[in-house]
C-alpha atoms as a PDB file:
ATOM      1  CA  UNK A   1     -75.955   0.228-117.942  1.00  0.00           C
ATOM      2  CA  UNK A   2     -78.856  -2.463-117.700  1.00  0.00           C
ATOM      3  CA  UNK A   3     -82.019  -3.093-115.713  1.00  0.00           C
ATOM      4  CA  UNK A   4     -82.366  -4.056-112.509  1.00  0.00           C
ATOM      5  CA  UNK A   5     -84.705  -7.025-114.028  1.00  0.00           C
ATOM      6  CA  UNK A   6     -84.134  -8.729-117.204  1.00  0.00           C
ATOM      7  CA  UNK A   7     -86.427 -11.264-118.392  1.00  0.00           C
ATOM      8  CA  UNK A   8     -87.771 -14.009-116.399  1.00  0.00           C
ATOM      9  CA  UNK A   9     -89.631 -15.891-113.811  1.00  0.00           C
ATOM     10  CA  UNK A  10     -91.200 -14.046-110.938  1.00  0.00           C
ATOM     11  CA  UNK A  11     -92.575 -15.828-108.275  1.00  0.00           C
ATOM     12  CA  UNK A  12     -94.748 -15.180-105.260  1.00  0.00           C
ATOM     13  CA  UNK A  13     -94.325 -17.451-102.078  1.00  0.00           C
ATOM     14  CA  UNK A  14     -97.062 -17.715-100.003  1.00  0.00           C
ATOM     15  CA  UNK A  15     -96.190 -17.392 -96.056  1.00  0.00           C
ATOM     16  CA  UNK A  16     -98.278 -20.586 -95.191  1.00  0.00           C
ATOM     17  CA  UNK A  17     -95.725 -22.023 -97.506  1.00  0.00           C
ATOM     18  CA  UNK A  18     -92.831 -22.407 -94.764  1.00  0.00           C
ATOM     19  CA  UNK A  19     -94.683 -24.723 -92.808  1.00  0.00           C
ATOM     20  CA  UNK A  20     -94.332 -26.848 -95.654  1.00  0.00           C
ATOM     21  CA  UNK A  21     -90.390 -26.332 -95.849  1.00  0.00           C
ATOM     22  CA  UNK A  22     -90.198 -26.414 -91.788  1.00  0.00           C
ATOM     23  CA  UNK A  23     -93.195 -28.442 -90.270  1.00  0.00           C
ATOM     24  CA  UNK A  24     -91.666 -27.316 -87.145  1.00  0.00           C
ATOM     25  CA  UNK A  25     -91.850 -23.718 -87.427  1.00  0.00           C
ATOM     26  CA  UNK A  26     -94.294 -22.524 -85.066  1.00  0.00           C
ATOM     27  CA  UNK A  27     -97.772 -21.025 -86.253  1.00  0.00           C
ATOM     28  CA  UNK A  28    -101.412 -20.571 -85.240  1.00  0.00           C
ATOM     29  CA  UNK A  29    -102.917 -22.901 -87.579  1.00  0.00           C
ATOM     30  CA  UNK A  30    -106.413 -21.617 -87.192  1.00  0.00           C
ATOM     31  CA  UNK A  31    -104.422 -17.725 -88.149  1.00  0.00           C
ATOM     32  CA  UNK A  32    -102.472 -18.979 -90.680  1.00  0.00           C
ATOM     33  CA  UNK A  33    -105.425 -21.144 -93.326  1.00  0.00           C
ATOM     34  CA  UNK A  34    -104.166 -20.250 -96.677  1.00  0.00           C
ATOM     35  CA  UNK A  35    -106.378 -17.817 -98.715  1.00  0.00           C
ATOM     36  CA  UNK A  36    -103.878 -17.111-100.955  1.00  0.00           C
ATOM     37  CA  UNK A  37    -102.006 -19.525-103.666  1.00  0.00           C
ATOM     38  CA  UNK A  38     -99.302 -21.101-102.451  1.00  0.00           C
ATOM     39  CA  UNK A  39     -96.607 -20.034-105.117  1.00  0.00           C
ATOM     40  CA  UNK A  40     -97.030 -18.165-108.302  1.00  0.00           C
ATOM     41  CA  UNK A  41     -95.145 -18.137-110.970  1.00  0.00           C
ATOM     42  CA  UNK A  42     -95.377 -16.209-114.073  1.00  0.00           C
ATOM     43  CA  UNK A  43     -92.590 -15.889-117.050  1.00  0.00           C
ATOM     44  CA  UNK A  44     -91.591 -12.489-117.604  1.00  0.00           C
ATOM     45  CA  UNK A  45     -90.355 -11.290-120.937  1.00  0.00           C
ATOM     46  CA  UNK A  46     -91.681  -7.967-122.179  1.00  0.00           C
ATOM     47  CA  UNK A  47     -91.865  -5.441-118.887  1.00  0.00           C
ATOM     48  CA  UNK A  48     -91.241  -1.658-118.034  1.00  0.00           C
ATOM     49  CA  UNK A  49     -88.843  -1.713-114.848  1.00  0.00           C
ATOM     50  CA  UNK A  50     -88.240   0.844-113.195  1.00  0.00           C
ATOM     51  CA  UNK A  51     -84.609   1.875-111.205  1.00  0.00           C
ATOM     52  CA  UNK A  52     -85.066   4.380-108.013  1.00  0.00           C
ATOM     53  CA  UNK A  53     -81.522   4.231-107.589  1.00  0.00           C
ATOM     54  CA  UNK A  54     -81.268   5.804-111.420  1.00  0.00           C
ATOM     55  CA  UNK A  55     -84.326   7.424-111.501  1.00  0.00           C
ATOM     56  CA  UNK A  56     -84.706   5.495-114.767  1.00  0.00           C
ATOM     57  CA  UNK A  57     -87.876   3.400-116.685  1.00  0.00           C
ATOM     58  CA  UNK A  58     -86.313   0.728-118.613  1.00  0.00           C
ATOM     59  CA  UNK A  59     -88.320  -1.315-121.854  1.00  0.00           C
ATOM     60  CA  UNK A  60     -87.455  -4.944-121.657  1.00  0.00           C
ATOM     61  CA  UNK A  61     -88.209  -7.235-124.734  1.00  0.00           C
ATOM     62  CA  UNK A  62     -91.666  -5.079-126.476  1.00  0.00           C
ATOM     63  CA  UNK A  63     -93.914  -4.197-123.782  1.00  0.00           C
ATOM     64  CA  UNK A  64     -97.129  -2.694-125.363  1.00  0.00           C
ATOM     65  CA  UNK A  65     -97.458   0.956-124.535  1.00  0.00           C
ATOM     66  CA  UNK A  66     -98.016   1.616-120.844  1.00  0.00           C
ATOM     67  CA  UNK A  67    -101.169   2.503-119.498  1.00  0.00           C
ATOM     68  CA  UNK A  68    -101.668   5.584-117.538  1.00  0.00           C
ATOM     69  CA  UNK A  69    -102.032   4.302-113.760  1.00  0.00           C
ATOM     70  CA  UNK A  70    -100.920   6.823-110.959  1.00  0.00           C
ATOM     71  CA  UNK A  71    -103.642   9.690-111.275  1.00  0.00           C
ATOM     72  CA  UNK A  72    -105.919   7.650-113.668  1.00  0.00           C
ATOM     73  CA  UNK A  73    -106.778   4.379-111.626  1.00  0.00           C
ATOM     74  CA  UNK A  74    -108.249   5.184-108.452  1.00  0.00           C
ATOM     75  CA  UNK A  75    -108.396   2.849-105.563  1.00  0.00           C
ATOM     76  CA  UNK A  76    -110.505   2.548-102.043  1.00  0.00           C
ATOM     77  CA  UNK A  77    -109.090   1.343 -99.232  1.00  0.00           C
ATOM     78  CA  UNK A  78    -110.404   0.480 -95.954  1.00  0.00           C
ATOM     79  CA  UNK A  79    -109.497   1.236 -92.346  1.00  0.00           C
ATOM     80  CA  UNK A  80    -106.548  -1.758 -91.824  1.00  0.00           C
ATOM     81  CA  UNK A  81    -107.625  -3.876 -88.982  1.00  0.00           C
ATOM     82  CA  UNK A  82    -105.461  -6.714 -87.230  1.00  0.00           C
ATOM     83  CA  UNK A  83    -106.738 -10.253 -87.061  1.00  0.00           C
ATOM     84  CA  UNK A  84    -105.163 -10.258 -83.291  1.00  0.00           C
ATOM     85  CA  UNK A  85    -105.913  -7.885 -80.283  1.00  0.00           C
ATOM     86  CA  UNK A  86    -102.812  -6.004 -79.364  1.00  0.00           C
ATOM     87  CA  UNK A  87    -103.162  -8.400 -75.986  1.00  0.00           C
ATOM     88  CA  UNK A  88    -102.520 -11.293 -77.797  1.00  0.00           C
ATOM     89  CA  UNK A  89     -99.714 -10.102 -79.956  1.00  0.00           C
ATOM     90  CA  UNK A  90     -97.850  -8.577 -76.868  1.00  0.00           C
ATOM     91  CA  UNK A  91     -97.965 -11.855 -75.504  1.00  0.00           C
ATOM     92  CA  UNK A  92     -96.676 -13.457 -78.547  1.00  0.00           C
ATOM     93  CA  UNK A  93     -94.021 -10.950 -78.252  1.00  0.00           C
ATOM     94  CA  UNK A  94     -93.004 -11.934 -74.564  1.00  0.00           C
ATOM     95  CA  UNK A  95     -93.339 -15.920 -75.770  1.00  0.00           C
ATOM     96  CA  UNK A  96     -90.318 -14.517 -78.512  1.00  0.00           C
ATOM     97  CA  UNK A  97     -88.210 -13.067 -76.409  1.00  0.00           C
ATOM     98  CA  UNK A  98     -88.953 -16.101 -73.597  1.00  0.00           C
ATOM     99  CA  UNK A  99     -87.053 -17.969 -76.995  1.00  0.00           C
ATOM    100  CA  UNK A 100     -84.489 -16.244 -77.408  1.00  0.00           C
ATOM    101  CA  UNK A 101     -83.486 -15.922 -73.788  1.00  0.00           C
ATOM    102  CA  UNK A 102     -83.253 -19.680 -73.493  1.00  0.00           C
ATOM    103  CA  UNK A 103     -81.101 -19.890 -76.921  1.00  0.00           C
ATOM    104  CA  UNK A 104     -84.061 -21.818 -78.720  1.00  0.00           C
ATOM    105  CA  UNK A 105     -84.382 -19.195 -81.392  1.00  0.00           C
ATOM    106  CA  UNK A 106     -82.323 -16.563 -82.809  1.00  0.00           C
ATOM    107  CA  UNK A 107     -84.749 -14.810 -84.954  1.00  0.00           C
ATOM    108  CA  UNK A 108     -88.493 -14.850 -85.548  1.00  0.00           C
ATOM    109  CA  UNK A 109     -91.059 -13.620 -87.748  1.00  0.00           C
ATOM    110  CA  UNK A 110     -93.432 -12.247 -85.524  1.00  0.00           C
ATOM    111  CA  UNK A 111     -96.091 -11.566 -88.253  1.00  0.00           C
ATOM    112  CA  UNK A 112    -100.104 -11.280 -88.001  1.00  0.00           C
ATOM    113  CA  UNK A 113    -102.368 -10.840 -90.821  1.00  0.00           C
ATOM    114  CA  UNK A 114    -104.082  -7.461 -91.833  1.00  0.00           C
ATOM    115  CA  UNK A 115    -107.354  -6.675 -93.684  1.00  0.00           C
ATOM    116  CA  UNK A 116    -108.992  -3.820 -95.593  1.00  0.00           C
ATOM    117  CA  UNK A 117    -111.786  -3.442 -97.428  1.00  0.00           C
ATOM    118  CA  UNK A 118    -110.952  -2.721-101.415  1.00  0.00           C
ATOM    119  CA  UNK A 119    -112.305  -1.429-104.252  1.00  0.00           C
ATOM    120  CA  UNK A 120    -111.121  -0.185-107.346  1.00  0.00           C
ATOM    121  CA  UNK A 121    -107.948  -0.479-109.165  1.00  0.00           C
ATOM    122  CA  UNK A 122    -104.936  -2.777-107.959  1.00  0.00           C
ATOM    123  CA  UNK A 123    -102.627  -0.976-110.571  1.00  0.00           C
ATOM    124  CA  UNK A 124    -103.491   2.505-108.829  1.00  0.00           C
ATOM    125  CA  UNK A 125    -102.672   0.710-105.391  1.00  0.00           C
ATOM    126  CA  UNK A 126     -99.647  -0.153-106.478  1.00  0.00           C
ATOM    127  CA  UNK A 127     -98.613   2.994-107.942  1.00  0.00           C
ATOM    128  CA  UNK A 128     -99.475   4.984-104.835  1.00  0.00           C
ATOM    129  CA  UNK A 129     -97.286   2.109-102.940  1.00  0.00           C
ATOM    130  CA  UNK A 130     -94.267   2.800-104.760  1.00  0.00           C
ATOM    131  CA  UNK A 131     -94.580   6.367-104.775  1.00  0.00           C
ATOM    132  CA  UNK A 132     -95.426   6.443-100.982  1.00  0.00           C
ATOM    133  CA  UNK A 133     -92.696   3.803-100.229  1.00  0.00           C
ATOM    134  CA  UNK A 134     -89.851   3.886-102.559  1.00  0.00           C
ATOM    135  CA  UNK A 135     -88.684   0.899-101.505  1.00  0.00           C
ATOM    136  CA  UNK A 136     -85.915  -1.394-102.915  1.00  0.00           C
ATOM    137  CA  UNK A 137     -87.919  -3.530-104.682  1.00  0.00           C
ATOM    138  CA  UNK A 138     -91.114  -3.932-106.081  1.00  0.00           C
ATOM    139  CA  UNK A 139     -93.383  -5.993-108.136  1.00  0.00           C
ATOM    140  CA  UNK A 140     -97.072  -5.950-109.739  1.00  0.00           C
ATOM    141  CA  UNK A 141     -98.360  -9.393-110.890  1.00  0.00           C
ATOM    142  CA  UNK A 142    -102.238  -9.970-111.968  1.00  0.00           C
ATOM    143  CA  UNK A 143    -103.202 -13.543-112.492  1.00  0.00           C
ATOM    144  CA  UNK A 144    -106.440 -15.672-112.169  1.00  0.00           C
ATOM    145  CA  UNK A 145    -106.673 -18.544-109.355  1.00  0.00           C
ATOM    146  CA  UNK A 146    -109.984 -21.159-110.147  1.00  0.00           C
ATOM    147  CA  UNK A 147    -110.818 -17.997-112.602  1.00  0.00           C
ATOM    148  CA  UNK A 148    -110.987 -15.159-109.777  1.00  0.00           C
ATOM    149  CA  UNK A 149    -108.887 -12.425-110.687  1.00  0.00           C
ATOM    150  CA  UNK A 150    -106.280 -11.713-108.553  1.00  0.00           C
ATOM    151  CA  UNK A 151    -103.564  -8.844-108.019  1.00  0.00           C
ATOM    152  CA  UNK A 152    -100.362  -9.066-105.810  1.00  0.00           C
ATOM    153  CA  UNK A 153     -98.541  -5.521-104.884  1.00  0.00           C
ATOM    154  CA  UNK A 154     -95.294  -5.855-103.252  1.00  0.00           C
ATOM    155  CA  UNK A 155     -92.971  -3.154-101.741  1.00  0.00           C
ATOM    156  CA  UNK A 156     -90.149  -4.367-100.323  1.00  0.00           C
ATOM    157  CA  UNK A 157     -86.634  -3.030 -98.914  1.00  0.00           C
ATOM    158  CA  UNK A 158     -85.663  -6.994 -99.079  1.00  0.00           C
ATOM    159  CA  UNK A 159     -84.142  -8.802-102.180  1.00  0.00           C
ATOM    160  CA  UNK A 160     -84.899 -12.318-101.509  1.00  0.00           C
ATOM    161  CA  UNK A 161     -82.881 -14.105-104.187  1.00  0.00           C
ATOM    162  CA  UNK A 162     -81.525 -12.851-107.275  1.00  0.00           C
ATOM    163  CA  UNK A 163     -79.891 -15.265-109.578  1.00  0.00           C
ATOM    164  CA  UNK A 164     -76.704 -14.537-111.984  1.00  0.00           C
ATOM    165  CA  UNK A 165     -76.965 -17.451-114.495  1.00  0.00           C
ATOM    166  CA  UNK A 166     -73.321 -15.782-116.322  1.00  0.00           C
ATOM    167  CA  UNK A 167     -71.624 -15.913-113.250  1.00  0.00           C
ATOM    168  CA  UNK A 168     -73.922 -18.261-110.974  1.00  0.00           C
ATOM    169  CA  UNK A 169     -74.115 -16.585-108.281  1.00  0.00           C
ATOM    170  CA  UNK A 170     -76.668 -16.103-106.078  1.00  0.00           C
ATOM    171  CA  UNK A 171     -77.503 -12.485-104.109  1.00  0.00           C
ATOM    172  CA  UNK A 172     -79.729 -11.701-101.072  1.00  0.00           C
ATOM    173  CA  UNK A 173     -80.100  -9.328 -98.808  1.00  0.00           C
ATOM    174  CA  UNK A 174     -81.381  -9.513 -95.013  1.00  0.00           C
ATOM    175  CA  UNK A 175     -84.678 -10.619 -94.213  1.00  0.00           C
ATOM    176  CA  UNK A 176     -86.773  -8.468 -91.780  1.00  0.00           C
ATOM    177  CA  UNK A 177     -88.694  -5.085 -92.363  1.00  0.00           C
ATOM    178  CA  UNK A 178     -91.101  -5.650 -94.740  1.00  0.00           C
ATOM    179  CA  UNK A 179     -93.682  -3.043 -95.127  1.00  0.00           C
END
């Protein structure tokens, strides 16, 4: 048996960061201004990973004793508001499936941003994420950008790449469904 993760480099892609791959991928630029890095990498070599398909915690390389998070770490979040009306997304919506009627498109990412107000603890976010979630895969990364702290926590059902440098092969799963 091994972990789902050995060590590594984890990195975050920014969504602004496929207009850069496909200039003519269609976005609302005014939506869409990057607040966010646009990747993020960090190397990973002393983690605790954890297998929901095991029920397992795994120690890779000598992480340094875990903190206590879930109960400990408390968090507040904010009533989640859309940067759209639900007007202007339904039209998006009808624009999407005007696309794919006329064979221009065969799959979109529909996506709008979402805000909350937060205080508190990322780490006890993220811990009330997985447990609420369960999802495939998951990830916590803290980091500074121009020296502001920063926390991603990411729940996904999605494995966008995984990399098999024995056999060199390379795995992913379907896009679509993120929560």
């Amino acid at each position: 048996n091994t972990p789902p993760f050995a060590a590594g480099w984890l990195y975050s892609l920014s969504y602004e960061l496929g207009a850069i791959f496909e200039p003519a991928a269609r976005h609302n630029e005014d939506m869409w201004k990057p607040t966010w890095p646009l990747m993020v990498s960090q190397r990973v070599d002393d983690a605790y990973i954890f297998d929901h398909a095991r029920n397992v915690w795994w120690a890779i390389g000598e992480p340094p004793a875990p903190e206590p998070v879930a109960n400990d770490e408390r968090f507040a979040l904010g009533a989640l508001a859309s940067d759209m009306e639900q007007t202007g997304y339904m039209q998006r919506v009808q624009r999407v499936l005007e696309y794919i009627r006329a064979g221009d498109v065969y799959q979109v990412n529909l996506a709008h941003r979402m805000r909350a107000s937060f205080a508190g603890s990322p780490r006890g976010l993220f811990a009330k994420m997985m447990q609420a979630a369960q999802p495939w895969m998951g990830a916590f990364m803290e980091f500074e950008d121009s020296d502001v702290p920063c926390a991603l926590a990411s729940a996904s059902p999605e494995l966008f790449i995984d990399y098999d440098p024995a056999t060199r092969r390379v795995t992913t799963r379907p896009m679509k469904g993120t929560r």
